[in-house]
C-alpha atoms as a PDB file:
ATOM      1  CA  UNK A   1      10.136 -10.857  10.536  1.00  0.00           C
ATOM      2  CA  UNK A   2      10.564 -11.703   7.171  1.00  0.00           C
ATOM      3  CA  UNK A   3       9.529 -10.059   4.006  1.00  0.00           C
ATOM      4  CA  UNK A   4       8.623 -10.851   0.631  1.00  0.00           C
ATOM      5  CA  UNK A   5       9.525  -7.123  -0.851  1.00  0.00           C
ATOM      6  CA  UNK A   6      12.544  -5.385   0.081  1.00  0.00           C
ATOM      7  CA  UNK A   7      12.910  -2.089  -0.090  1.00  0.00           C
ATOM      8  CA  UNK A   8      16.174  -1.054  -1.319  1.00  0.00           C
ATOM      9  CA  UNK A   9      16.793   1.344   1.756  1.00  0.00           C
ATOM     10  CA  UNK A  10      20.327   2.574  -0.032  1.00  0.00           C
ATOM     11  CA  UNK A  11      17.847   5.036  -2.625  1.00  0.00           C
ATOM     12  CA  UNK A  12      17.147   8.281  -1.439  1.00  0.00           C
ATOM     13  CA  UNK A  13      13.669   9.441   0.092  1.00  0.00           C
ATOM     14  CA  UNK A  14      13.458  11.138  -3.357  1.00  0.00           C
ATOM     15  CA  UNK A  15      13.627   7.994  -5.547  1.00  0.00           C
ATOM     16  CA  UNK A  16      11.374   5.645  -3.077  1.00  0.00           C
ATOM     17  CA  UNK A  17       8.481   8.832  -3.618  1.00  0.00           C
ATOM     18  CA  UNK A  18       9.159   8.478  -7.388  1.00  0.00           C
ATOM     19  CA  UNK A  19       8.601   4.388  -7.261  1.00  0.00           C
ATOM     20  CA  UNK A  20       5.769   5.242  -4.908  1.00  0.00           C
ATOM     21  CA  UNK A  21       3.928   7.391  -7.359  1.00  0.00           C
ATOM     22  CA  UNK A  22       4.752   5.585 -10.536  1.00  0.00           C
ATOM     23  CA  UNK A  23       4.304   1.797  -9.109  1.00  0.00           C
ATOM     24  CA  UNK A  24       4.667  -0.585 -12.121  1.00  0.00           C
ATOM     25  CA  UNK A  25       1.237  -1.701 -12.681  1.00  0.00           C
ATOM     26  CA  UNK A  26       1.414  -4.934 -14.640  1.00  0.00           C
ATOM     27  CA  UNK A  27       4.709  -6.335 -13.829  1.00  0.00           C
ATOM     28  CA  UNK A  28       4.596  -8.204 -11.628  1.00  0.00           C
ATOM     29  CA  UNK A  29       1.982 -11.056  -9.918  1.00  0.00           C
ATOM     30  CA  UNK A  30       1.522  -9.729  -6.448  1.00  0.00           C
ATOM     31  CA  UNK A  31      -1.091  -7.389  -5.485  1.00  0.00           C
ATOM     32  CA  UNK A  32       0.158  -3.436  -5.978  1.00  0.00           C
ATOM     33  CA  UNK A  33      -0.515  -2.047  -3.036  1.00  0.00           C
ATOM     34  CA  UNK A  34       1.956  -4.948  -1.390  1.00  0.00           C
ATOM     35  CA  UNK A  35       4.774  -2.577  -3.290  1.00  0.00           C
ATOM     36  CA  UNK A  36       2.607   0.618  -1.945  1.00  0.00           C
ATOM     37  CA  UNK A  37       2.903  -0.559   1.740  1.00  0.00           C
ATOM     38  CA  UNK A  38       6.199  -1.455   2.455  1.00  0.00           C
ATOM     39  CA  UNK A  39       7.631   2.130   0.111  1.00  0.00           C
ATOM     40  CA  UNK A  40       5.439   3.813   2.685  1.00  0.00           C
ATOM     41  CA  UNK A  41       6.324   2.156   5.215  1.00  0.00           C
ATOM     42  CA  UNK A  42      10.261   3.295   4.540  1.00  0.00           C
ATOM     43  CA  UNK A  43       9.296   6.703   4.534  1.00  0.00           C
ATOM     44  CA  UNK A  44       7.690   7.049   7.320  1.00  0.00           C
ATOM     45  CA  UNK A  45      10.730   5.865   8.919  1.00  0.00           C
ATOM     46  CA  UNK A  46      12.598   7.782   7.658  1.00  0.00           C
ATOM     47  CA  UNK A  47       9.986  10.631   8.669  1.00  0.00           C
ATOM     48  CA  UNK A  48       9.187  12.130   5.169  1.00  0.00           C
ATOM     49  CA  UNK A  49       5.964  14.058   5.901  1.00  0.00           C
ATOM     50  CA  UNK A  50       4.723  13.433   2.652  1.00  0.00           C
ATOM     51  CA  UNK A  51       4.716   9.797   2.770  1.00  0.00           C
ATOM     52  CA  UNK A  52       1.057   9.188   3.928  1.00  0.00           C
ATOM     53  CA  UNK A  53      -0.231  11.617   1.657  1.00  0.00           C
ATOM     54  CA  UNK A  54       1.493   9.890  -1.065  1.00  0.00           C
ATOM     55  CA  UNK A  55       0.540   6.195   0.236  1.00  0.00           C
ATOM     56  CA  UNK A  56      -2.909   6.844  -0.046  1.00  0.00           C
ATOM     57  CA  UNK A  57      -3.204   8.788  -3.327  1.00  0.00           C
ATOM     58  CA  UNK A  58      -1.114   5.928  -4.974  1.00  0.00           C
ATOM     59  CA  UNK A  59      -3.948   3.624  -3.052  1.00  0.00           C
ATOM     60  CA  UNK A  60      -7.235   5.603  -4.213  1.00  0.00           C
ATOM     61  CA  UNK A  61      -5.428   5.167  -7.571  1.00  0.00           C
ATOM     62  CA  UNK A  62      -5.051   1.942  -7.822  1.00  0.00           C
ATOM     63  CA  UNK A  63      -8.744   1.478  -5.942  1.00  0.00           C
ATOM     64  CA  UNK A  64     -10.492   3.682  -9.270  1.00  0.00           C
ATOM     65  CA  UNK A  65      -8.609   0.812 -11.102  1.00  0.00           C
ATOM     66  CA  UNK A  66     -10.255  -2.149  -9.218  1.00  0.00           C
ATOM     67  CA  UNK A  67     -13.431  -0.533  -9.410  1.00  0.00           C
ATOM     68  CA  UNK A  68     -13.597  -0.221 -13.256  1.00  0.00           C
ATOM     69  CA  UNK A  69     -11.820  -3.434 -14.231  1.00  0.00           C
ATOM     70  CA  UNK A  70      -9.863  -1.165 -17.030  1.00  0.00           C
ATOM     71  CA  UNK A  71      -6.984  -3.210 -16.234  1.00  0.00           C
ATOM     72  CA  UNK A  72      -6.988  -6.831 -14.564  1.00  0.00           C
ATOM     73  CA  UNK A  73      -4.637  -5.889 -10.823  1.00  0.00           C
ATOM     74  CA  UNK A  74      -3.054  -8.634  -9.275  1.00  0.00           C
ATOM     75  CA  UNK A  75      -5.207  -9.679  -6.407  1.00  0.00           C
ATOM     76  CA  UNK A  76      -2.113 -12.363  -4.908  1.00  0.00           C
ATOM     77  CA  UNK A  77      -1.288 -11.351  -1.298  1.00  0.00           C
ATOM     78  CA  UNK A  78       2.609 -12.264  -0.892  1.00  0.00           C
ATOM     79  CA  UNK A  79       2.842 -11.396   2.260  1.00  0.00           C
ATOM     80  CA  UNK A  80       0.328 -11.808   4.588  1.00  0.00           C
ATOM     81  CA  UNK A  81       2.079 -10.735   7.738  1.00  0.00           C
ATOM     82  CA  UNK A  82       3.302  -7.407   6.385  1.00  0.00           C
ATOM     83  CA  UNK A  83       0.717  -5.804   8.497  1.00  0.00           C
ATOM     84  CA  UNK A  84       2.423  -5.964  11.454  1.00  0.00           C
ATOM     85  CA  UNK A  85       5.874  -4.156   9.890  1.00  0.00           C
ATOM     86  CA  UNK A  86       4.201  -0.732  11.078  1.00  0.00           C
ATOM     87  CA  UNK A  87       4.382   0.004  15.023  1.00  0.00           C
ATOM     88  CA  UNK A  88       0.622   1.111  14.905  1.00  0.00           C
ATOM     89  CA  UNK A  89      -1.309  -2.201  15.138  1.00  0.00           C
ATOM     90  CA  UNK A  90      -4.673  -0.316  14.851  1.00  0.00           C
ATOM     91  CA  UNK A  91      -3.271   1.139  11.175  1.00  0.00           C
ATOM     92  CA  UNK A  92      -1.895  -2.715  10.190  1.00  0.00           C
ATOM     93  CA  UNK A  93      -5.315  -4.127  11.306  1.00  0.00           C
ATOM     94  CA  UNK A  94      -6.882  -1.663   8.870  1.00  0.00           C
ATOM     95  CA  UNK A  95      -4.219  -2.765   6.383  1.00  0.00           C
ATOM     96  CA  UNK A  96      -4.646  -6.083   6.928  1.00  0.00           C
ATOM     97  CA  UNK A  97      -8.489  -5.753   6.217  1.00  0.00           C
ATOM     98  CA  UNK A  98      -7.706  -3.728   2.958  1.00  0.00           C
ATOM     99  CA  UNK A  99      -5.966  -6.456   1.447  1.00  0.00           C
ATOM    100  CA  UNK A 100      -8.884  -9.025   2.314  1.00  0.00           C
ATOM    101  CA  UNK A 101     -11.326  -6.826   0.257  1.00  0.00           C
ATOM    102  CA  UNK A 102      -8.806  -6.774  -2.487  1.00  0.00           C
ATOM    103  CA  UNK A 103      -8.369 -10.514  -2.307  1.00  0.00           C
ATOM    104  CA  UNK A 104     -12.139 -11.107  -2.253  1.00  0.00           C
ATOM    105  CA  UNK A 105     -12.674  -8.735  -4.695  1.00  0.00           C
ATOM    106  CA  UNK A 106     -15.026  -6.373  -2.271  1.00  0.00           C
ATOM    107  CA  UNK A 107     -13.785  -3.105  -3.800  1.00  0.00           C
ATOM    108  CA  UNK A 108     -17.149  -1.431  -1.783  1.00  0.00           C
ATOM    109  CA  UNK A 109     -15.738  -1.423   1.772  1.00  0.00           C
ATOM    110  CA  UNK A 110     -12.043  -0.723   0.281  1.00  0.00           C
ATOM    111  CA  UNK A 111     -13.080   3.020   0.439  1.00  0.00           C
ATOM    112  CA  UNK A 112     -14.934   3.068   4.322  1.00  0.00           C
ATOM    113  CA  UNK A 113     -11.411   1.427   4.907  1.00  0.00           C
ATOM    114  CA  UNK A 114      -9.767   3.895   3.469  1.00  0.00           C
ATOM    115  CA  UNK A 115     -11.061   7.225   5.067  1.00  0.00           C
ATOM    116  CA  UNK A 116     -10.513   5.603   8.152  1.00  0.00           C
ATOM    117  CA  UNK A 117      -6.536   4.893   7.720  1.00  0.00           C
ATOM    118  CA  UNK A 118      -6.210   8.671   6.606  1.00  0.00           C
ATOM    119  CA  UNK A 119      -5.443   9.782   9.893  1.00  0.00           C
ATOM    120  CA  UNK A 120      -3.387   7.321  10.630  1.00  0.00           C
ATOM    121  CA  UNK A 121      -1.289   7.632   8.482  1.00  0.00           C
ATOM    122  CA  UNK A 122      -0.960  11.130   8.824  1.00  0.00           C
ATOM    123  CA  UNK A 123      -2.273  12.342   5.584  1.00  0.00           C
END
């Protein structure tokens, strides 16, 4: 399957944490957390232990964001399949449900969604 983002698997775990935490907010159209998911995604193949911790700070980050409306996120979803890149189709469900509140705007059930994928992602 095909992806919009590529993940440049040649940078160490050490640099994909460091574009995980400091995601460029702003520069680009597509939704943030697109960028989020498939860094994560990377590292936990890769089997940093870290990496859902990391995932879902960056995520209750960028949620806080949303919520306030400090700064206008991109709501475009580029890639509406990535969901099914992790081998856990309960967790890309979840994720797939995530993005449809950020789409729609819904930043209420965004957290419910949240606490639920913590597990699951091994945080």
């Amino acid at each position: 399957m095909s992806s919009v983002f590529e993940v440049d698997v040649t940078r160490s775990s050490r640099e994909l944490f460091h574009a995980l935490r400091d995601l460029m907010v702003g520069s680009s159209t597509t939704m943030p957390e697109s960028t989020a998911w498939h860094l994560y995604l990377e590292l936990r193949r890769r089997g940093e232990a870290r990496a859902g911790s990391t995932f879902l700070h960056v995520l209750r980050r960028l949620h806080e964001q949303r919520q306030v409306g400090a700064s206008p996120l991109p709501a475009l979803d580029p890639s509406r399949d990535d969901h099914r890149l992790v081998d856990d189709a309960f967790l890309g469900e979840m994720w797939k449900a995530y993005k449809r509140c950020i789409v729609e705007g819904r930043t209420g059930p965004m957290v419910q969604i949240l606490r639920e994928m913590e597990p699951r992602v091994g945080a």
